[in-house]
N, C-alpha and C. Protein backbone atom coordinates (compact mmCIF):
# COMPACT_ATOMS: atom_id res chain seq x y z
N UNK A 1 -125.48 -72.62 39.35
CA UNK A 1 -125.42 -73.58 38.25
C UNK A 1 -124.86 -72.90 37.00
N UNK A 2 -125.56 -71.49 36.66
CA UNK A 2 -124.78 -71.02 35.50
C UNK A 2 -123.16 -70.86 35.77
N UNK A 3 -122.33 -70.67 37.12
CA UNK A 3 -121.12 -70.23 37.13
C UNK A 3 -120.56 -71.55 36.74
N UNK A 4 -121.38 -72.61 37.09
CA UNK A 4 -120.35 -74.32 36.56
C UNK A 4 -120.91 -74.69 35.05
N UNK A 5 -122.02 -74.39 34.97
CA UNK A 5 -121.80 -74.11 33.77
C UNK A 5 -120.87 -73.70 32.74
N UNK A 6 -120.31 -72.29 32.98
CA UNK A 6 -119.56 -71.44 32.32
C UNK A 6 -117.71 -72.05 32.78
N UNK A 7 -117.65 -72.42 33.80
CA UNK A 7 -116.07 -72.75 34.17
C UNK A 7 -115.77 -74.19 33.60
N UNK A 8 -116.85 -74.54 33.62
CA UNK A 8 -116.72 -75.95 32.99
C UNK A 8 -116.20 -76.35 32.09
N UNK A 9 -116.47 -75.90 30.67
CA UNK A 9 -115.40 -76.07 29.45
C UNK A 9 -114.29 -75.10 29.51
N UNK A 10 -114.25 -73.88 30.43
CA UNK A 10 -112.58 -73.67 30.21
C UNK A 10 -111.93 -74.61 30.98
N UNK A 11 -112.42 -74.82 32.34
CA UNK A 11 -111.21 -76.20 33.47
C UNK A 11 -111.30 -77.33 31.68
N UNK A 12 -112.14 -77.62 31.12
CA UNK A 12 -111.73 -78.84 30.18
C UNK A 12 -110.93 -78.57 29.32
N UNK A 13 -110.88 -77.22 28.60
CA UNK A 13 -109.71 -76.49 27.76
C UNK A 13 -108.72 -76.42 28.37
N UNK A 14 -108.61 -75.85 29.50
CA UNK A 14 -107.09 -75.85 30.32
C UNK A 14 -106.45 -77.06 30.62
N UNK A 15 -107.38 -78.31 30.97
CA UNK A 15 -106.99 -79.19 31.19
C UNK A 15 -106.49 -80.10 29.92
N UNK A 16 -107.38 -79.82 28.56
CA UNK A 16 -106.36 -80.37 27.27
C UNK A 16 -105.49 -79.64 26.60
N UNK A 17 -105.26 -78.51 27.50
CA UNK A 17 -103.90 -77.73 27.64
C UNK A 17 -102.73 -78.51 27.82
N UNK A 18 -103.55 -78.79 29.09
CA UNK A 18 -101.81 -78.80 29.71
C UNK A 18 -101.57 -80.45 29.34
N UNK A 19 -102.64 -81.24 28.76
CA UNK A 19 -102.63 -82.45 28.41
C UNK A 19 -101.45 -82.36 27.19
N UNK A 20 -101.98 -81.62 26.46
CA UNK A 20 -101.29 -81.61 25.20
C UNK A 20 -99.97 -80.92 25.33
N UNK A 21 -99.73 -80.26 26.24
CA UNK A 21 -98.44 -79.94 26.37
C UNK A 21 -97.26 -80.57 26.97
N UNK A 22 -98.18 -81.92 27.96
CA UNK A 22 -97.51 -82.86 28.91
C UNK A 22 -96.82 -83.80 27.29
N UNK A 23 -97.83 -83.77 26.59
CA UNK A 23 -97.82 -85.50 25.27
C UNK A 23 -96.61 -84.29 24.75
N UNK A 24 -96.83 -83.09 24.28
CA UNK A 24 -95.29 -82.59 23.43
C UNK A 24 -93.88 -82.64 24.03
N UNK A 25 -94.28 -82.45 25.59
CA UNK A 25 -92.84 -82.22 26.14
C UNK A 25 -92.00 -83.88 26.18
N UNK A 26 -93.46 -85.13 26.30
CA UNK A 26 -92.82 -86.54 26.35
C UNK A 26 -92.28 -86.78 25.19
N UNK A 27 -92.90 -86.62 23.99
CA UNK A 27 -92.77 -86.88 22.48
C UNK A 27 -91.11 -86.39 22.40
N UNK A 28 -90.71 -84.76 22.83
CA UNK A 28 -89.54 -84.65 22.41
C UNK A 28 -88.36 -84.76 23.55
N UNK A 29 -88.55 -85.66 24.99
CA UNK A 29 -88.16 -85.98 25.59
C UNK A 29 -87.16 -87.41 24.91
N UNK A 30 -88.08 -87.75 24.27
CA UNK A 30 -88.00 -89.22 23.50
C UNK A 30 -86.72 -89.46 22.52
């Protein structure tokens, strides 16, 4: 439980990573 604990908000950081990098690359696709 502590290891999902601990991976848990980085997979959510990585994942509004690559979120936010998907919205910049559309924005200047545009």
């Amino acid at each position: 439980m502590s290891a999902f604990s601990y991976l848990t908000p980085v997979a959510w950081r990585d994942f509004l990573g690559i979120l936010a990098d998907y919205c910049g690359n559309y924005a200047i696709a545009q």
